[in-house]
Protein backbone atom coordinates (compact mmCIF):
# COMPACT_ATOMS: atom_id res chain seq x y z
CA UNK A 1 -27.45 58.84 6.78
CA UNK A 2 -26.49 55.23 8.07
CA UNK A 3 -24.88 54.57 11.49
CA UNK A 4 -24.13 50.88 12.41
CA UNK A 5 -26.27 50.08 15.80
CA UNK A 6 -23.71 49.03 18.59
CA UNK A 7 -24.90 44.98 19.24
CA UNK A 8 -25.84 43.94 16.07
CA UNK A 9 -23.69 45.50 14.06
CA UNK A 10 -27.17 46.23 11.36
CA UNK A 11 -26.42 49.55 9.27
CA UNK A 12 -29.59 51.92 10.42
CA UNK A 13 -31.35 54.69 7.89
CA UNK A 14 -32.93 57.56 9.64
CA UNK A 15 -35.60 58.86 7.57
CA UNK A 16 -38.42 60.71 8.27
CA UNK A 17 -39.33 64.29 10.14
CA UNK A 18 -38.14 62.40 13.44
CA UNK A 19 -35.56 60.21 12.02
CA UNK A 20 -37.01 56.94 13.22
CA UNK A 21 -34.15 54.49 13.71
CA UNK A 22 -35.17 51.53 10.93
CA UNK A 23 -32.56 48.65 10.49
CA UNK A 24 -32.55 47.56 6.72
CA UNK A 25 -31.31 44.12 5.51
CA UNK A 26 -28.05 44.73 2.89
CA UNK A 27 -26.04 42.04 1.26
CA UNK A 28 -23.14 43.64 3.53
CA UNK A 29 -24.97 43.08 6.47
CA UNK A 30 -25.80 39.42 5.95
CA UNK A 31 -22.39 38.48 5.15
CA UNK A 32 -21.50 40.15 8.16
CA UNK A 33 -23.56 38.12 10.21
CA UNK A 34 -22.09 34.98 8.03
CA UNK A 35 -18.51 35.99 8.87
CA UNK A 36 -19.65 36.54 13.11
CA UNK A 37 -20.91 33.01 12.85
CA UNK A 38 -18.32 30.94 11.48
CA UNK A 39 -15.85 33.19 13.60
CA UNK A 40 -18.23 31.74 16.43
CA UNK A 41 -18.10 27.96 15.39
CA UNK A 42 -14.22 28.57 15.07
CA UNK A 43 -13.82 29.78 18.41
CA UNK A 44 -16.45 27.02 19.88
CA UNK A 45 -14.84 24.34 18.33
CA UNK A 46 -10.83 25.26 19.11
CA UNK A 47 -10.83 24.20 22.36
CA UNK A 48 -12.02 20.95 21.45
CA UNK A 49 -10.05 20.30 18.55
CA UNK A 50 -6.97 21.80 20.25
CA UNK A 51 -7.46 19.25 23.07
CA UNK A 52 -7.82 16.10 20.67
CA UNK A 53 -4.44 17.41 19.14
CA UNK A 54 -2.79 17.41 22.63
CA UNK A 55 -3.56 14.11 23.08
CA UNK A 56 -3.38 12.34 19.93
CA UNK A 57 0.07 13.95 20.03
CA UNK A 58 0.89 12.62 23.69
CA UNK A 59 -0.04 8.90 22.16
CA UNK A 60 1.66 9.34 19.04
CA UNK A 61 4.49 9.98 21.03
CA UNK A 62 3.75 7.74 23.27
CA UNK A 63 3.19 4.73 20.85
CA UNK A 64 6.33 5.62 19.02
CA UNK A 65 8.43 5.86 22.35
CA UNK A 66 7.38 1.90 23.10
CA UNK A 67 6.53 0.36 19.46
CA UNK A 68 2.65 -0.63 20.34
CA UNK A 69 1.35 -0.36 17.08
CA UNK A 70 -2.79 -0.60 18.40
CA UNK A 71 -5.27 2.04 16.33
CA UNK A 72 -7.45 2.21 19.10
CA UNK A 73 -5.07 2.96 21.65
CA UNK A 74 -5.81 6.97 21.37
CA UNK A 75 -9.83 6.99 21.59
CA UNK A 76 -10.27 6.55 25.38
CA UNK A 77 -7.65 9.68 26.73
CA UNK A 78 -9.31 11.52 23.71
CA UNK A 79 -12.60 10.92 25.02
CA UNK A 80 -11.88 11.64 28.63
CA UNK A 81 -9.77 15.08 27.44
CA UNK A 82 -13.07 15.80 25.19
CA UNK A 83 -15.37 15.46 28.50
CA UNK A 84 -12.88 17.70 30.68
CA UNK A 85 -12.45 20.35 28.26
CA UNK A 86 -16.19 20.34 27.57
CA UNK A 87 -16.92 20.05 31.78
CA UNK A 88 -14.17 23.14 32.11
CA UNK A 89 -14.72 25.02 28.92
CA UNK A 90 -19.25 24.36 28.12
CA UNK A 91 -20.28 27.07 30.58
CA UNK A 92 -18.24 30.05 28.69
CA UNK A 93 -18.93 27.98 25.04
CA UNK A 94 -22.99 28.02 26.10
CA UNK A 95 -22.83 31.91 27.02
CA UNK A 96 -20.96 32.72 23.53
CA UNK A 97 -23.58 30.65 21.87
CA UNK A 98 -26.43 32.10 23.91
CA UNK A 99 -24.77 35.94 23.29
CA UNK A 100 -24.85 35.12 19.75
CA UNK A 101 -28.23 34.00 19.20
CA UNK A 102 -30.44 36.21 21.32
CA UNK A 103 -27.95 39.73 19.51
CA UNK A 104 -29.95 37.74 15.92
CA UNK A 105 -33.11 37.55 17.05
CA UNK A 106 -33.30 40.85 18.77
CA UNK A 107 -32.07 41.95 15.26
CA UNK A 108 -34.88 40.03 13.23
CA UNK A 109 -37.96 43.18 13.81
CA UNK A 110 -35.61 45.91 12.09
CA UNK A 111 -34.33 43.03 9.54
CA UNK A 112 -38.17 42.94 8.61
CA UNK A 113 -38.98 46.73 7.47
C-alpha cells in the first residue's frame, strides 16, 4: 500500500506485522523533488527579474521619450530597484528557501532505507 507523507510529498510502503512507515526513493519521487525546486528558483527569482523589467522598461521609455542614446544609463535605477525589492521581498524569499531545504533533509533518513 503507498500513501504520499503530507511535507515531503515521499510515497511511503507499509510493510511489516506493524506496518512501519518506510519512505522509499522512486524515479517519480526524485523528479518530483526536481520539479518543487525549479518551481522554487522560479518563484525566487520573479520578483527580481520582474523588477529589472519595470525599470529597464521605464528607461527605455524614458531614453526614447528624450533621444539620449547612453548604454549605461539603465544600470544604476536597476541596481537601486534590485536592492529594494531584495530589502522588501529577502525576508519571505529566505523563509521559502529555508522551508524548502529543511522539508529535504528531514526527508533524507526514509530516502536511505
Amino acid at each position: 500500500m503507498s500513501v504520499w507523507t503530507r511535507d515531503a510529498r515521499i510515497p511511503v510502503r507499509r510493510t511489516g506485522p506493524l506496518h512501519a512507515a518506510r519512505a522509499i526513493m522512486t524515479p517519480e519521487s526524485v523528479l518530483s523533488l526536481g520539479q518543487q525546486a525549479l518551481q522554487l528558483a522560479l518563484l525566487l527569482a520573479a520578483p527580481l527579474l520582474l523588477a529589472s523589467l519595470a525599470i529597464g522598461l521605464l528607461v527605455g521609455v524614458f531614453q526614447a521619450a528624450t533621444q539620449i542614446n547612453e548604454m549605461t544609463l539603465s544600470f544604476i535605477p536597476k541596481v537601486l530597484a534590485m536592492a529594494a525589492t531584495l530589502m522588501l521581498m529577502g525576508p519571505w524569499m529566505l523563509q521559502m528557501l529555508t522551508e524548502f531545504t529543511r522539508r529535504l533533509i528531514e526527508g533524507i533518513p526514509g530516502a536511505l532505507h
